[in-house]
Protein backbone atom coordinates (compact mmCIF):
# COMPACT_ATOMS: atom_id res chain seq x y z
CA UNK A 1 134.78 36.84 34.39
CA UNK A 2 134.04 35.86 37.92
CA UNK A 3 137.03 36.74 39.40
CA UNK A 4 136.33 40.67 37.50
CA UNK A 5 132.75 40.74 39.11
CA UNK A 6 134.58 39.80 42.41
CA UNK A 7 137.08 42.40 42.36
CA UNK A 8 134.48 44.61 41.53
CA UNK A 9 132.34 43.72 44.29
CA UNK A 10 134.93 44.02 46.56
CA UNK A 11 135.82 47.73 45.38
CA UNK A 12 132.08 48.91 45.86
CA UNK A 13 132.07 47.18 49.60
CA UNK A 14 135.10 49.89 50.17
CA UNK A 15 133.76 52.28 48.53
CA UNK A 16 130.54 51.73 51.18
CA UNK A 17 132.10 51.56 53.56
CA UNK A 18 134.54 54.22 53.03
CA UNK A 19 131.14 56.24 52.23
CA UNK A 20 129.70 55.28 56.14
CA UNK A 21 133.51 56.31 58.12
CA UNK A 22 133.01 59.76 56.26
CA UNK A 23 129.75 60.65 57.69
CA UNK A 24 130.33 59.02 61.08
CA UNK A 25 133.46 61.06 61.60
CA UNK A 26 131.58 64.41 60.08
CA UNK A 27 128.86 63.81 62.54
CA UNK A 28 131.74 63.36 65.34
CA UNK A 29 132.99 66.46 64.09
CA UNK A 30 129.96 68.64 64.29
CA UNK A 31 128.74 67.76 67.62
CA UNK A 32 131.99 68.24 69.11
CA UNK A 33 132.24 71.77 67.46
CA UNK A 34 128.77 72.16 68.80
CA UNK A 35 129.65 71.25 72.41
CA UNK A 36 132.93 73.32 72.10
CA UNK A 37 130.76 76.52 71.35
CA UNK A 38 128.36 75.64 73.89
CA UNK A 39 130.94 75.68 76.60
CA UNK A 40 132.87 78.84 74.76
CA UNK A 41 129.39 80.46 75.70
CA UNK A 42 127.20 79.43 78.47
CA UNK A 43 129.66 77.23 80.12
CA UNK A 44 132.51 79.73 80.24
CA UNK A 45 132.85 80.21 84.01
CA UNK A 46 135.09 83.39 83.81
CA UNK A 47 132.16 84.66 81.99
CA UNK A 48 128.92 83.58 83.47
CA UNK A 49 127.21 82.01 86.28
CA UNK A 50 124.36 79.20 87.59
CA UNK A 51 120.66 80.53 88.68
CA UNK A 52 118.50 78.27 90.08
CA UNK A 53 115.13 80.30 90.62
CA UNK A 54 112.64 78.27 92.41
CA UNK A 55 108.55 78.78 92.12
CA UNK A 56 106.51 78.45 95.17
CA UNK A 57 102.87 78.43 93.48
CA UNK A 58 100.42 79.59 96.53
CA UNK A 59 97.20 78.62 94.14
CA UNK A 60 96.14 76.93 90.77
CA UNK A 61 95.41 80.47 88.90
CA UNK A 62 98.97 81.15 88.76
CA UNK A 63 100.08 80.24 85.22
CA UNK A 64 102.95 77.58 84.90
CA UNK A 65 104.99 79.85 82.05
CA UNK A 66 106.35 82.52 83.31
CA UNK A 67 108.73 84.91 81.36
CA UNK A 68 112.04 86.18 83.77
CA UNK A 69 113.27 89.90 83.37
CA UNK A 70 117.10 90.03 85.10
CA UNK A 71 118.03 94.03 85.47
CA UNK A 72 121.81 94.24 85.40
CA UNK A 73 122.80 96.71 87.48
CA UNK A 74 124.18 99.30 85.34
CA UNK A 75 121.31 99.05 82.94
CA UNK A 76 117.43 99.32 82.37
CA UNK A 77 117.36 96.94 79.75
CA UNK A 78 116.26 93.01 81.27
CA UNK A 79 117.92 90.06 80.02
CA UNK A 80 114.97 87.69 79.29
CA UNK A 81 114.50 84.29 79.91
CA UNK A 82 111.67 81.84 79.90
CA UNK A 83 111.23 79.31 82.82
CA UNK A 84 108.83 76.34 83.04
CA UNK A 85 106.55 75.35 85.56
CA UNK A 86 108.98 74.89 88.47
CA UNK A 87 110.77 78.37 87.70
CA UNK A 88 113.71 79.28 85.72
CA UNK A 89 117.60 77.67 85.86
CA UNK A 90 120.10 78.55 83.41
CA UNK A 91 122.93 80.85 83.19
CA UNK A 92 123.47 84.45 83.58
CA UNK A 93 126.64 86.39 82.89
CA UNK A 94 128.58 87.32 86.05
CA UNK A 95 127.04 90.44 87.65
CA UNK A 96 124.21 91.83 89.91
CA UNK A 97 121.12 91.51 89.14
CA UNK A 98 117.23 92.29 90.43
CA UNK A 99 114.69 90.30 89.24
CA UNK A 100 111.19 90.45 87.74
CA UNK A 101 108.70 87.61 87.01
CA UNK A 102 105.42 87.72 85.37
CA UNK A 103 103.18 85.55 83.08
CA UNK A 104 102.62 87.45 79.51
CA UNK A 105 99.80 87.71 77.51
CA UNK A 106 97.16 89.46 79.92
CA UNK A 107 94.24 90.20 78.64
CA UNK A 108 93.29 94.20 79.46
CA UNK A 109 97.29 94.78 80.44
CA UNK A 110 100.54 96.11 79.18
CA UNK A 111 103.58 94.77 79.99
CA UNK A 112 106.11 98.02 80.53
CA UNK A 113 109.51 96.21 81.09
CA UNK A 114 112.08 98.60 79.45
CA UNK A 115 111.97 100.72 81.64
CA UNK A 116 114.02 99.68 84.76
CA UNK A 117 113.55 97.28 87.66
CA UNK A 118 111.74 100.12 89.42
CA UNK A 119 109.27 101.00 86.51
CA UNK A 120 108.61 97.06 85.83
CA UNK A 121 105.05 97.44 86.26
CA UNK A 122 101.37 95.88 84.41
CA UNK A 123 99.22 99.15 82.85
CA UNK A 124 95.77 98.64 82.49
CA UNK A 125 94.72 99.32 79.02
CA UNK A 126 93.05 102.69 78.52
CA UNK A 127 89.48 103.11 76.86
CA UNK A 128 89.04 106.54 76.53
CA UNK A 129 91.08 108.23 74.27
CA UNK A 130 89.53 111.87 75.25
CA UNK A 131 92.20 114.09 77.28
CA UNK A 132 90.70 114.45 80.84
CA UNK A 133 92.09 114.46 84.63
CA UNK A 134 91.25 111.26 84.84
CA UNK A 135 91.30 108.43 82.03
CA UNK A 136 89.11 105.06 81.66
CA UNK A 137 90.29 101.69 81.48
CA UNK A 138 90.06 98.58 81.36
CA UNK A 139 89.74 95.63 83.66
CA UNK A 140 92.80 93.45 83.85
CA UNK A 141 92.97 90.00 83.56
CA UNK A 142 94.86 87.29 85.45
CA UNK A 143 98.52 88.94 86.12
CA UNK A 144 100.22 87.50 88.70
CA UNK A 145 103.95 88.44 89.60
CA UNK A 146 106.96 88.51 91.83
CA UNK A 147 110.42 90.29 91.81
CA UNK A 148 113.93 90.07 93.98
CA UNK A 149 115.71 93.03 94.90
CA UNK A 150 119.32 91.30 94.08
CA UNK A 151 121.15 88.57 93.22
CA UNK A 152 124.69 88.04 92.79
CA UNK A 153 125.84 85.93 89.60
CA UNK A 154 129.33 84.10 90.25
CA UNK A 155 131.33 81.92 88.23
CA UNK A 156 131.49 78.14 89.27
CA UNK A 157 128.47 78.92 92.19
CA UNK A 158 125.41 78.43 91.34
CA UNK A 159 122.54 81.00 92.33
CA UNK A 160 119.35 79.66 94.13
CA UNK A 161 116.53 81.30 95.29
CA UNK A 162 112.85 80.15 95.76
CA UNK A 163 110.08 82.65 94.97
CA UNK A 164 106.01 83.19 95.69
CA UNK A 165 104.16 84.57 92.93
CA UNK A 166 101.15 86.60 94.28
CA UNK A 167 97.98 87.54 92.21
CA UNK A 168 98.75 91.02 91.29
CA UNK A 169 94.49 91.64 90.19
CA UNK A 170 92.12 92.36 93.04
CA UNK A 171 88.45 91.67 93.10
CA UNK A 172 85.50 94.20 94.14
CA UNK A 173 81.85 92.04 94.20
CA UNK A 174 79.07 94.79 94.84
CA UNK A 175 75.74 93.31 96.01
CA UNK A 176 72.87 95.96 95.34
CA UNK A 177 69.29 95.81 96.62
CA UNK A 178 67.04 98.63 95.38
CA UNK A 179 63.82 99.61 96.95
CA UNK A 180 61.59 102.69 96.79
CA UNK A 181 59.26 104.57 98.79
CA UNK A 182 58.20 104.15 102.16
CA UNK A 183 57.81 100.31 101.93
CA UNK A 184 60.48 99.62 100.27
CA UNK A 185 58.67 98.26 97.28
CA UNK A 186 60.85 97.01 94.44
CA UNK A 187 61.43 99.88 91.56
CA UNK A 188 61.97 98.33 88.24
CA UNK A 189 65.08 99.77 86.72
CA UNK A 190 68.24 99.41 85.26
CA UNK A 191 71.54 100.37 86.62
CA UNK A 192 74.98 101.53 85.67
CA UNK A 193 77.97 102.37 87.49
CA UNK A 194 81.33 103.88 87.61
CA UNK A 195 83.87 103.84 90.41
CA UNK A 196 86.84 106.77 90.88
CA UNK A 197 90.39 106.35 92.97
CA UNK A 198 91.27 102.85 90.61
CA UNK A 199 94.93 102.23 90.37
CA UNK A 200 96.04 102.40 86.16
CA UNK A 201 99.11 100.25 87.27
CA UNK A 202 100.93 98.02 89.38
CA UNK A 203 104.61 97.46 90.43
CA UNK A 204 105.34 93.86 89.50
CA UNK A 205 107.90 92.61 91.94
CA UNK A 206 106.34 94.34 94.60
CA UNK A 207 102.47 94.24 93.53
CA UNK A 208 102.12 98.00 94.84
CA UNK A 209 99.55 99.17 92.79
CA UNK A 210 100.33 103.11 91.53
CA UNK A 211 97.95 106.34 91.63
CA UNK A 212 100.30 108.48 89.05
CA UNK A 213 97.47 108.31 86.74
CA UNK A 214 93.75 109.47 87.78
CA UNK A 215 91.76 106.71 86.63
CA UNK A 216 87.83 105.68 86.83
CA UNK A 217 85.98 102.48 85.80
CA UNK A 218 82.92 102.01 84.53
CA UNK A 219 80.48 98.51 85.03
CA UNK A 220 77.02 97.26 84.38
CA UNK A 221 75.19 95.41 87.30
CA UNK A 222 73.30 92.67 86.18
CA UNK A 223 70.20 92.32 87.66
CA UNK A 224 69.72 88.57 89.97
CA UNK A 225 66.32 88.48 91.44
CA UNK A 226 63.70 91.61 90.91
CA UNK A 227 65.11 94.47 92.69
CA UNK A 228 68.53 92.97 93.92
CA UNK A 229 71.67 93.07 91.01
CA UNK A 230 75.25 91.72 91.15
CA UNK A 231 78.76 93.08 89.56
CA UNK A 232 81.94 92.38 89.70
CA UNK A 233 85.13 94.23 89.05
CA UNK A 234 89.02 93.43 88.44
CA UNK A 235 91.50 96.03 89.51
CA UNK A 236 94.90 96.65 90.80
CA UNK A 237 94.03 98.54 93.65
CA UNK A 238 92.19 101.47 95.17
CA UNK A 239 93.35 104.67 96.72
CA UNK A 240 93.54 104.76 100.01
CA UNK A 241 92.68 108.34 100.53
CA UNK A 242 95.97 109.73 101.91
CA UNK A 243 99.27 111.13 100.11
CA UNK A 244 101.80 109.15 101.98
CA UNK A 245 100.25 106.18 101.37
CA UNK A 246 100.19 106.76 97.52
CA UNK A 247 96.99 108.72 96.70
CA UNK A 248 94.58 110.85 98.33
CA UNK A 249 92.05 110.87 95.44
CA UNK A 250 89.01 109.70 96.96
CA UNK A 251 86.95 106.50 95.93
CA UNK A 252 83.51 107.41 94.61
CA UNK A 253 81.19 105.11 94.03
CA UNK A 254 78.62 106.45 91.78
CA UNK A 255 75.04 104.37 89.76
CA UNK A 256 72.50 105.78 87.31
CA UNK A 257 69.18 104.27 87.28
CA UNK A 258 67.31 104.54 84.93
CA UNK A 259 63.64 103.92 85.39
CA UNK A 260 60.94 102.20 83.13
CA UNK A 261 60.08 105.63 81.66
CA UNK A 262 63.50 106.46 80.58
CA UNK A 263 64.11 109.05 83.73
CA UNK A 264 67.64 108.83 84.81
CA UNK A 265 68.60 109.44 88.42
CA UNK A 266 72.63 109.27 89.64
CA UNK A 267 73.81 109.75 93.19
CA UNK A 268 77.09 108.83 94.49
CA UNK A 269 78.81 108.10 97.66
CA UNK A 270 82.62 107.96 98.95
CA UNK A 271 83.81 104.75 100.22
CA UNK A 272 87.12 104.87 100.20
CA UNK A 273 87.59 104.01 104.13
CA UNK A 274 85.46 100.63 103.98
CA UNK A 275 87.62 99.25 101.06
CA UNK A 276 91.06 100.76 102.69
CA UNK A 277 89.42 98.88 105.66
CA UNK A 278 88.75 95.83 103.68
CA UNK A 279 91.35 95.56 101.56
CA UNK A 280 93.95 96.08 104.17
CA UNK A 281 92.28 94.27 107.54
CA UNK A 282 92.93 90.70 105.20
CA UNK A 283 95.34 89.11 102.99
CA UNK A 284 92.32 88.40 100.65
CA UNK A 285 92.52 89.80 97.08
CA UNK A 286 88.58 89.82 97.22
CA UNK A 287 86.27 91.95 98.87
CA UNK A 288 82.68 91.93 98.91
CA UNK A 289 80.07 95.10 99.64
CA UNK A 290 76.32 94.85 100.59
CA UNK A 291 74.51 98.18 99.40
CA UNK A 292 71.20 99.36 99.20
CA UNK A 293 69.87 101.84 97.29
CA UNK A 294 66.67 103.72 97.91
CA UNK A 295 64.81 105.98 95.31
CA UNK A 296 61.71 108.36 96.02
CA UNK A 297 60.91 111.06 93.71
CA UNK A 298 61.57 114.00 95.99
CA UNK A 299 64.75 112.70 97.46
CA UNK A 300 66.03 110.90 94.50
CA UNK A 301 68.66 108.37 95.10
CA UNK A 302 70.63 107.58 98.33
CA UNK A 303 73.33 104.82 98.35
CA UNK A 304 74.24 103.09 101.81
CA UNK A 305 77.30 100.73 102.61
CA UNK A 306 75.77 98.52 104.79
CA UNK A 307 78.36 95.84 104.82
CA UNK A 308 81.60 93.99 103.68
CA UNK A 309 83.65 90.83 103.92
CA UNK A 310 86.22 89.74 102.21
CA UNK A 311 86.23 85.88 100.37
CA UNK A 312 84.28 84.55 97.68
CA UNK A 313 81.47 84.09 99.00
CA UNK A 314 78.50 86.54 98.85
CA UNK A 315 77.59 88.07 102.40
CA UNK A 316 73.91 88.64 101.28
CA UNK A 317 72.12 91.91 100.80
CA UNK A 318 71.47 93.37 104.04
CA UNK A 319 68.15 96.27 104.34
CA UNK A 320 69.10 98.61 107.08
């Protein structure tokens, strides 16, 4: 009897064992079929190349994903990749390629990236669904971007290339004091404004923000102290008032006030040389105006630019 139960014991030992050399070798097995497709695909070097696509982050609002869009250059269509916070390396099959690179989910924008490197561009989101000249839209969020006009993808060489992501979303801070009559006495009202010449788009690898849609904004000015009010705008860009430099629609800025007993008063002015002037004399992304606006009831409204500056810091409110 005991030398059954040790024969038996002995079998089901094999039997274990036999049992553990099965899976060890399947598991062999599958990971080496697993790295043999692996380098059957991304490793093939007759096939595909190395990138190495560095990101030179000049501030903390740029976000650390960022989604890659490589244009072949026989195609519109982008092979798309996802990097990480220090950019993007992987492989790419063998070819040309120019390069977009952009951080999704926008709030106020549309990504339009099927279209080409050369239509690879951030839409503002439209408000108005009325057919006009002009349409309405939307502020855009935090887009930031950069592109490369080529790259060359080469089997066994690997690709490397360091990029600087600008913000793509400029800033316009309006500072308004309004006064009425001959002393200047404060006139209790409420104000609203809208602003002509915006940009609907912008050009992500380059940032050149595009005038081939007529487009207004519209914005509320909060009021800070009695009689002075504050608002802020995000946009790609304004026109700059001549054809060959993308647009010569002018940039009006226009505000309604509406006074304690409901009378509402609008006047406008063009300012579309002091934010060329400020928009171009800096590198800044933010500009600041200083405007006051004076009411009497036979003149009605006149609006005067009285300064700018560009930074983040207010420049004050400034009577002429």
């Amino acid at each position: 009897m005991e030398r059954y139960r040790n024969k038996r014991g002995i079998r089901y030992k094999g039997y274990r064992m036999t049992q553990v050399a099965v899976w060890v070798i399947g598991i062999a097995w599958i990971m080496m079929i697993s790295s043999c497709a692996y380098r059957m695909t991304d490793e093939d070097w007759e096939k595909n190349g190395k990138v190495r696509l560095l990101l030179r982050k000049p501030n903390s609002g740029c976000p650390d994903n960022m989604t890659w869009y490589f244009y072949p250059e026989d195609s519109e269509s982008p092979l798309m990749r996802t990097g990480d916070v220090s950019g993007y390396e992987g492989t790419l099959p063998l070819g040309r390629y120019r390069v977009a690179v952009c951080n999704t989910g926008c709030t106020g924008v549309t990504l339009e990236m099927e279209k080409g490197y050369e239509e690879a561009c951030g839409r503002a989101k439209q408000l108005s669904s009325l057919k006009s000249s002009s349409v309405q839209i939307a502020c855009p969020g935090s887009l930031y971007g950069t592109g490369l006009e080529q790259i060359e993808v080469v089997g066994g060489e690997t690709v490397a290339k360091e990029l600087t992501p600008a913000n793509l979303v400029r800033t316009l801070e309006m500072n308004i004091k309004v006064t009425g009559g001959d002393k200047g006495d404060v006139v209790p009202a409420v104000l609203s404004g809208r602003l002509t010449g915006v940009s609907s788009r912008v050009h992500i690898p380059s940032g050149k923000p595009l005038f081939d849609t007529p487009a207004f904004m519209t914005f509320e000015p909060e009021e800070v102290s009695p009689g002075v009010y504050a608002s802020s705008v995000s946009l790609f860009g304004l026109s700059p008032g001549e054809e060959e430099e993308g647009s010569d629609e002018p940039v009006d800025l226009s505000l309604t006030m509406t006074l304690a007993d409901g009378k509402e008063i609008t006047s406008s002015t063009d300012i579309t040389k002091e934010v060329k002037d400020a928009f171009t004399a800096t590198v800044t992304t933010h500009v600041i105006l200083d405007l006051v606006v004076r009411y009497d009831e036979i003149g009605g409204l006149t609006i005067t630019l009285t300064d700018w500056k560009p930074g983040s810091d207010g420049s004050g409110v400034v009577t002429p």
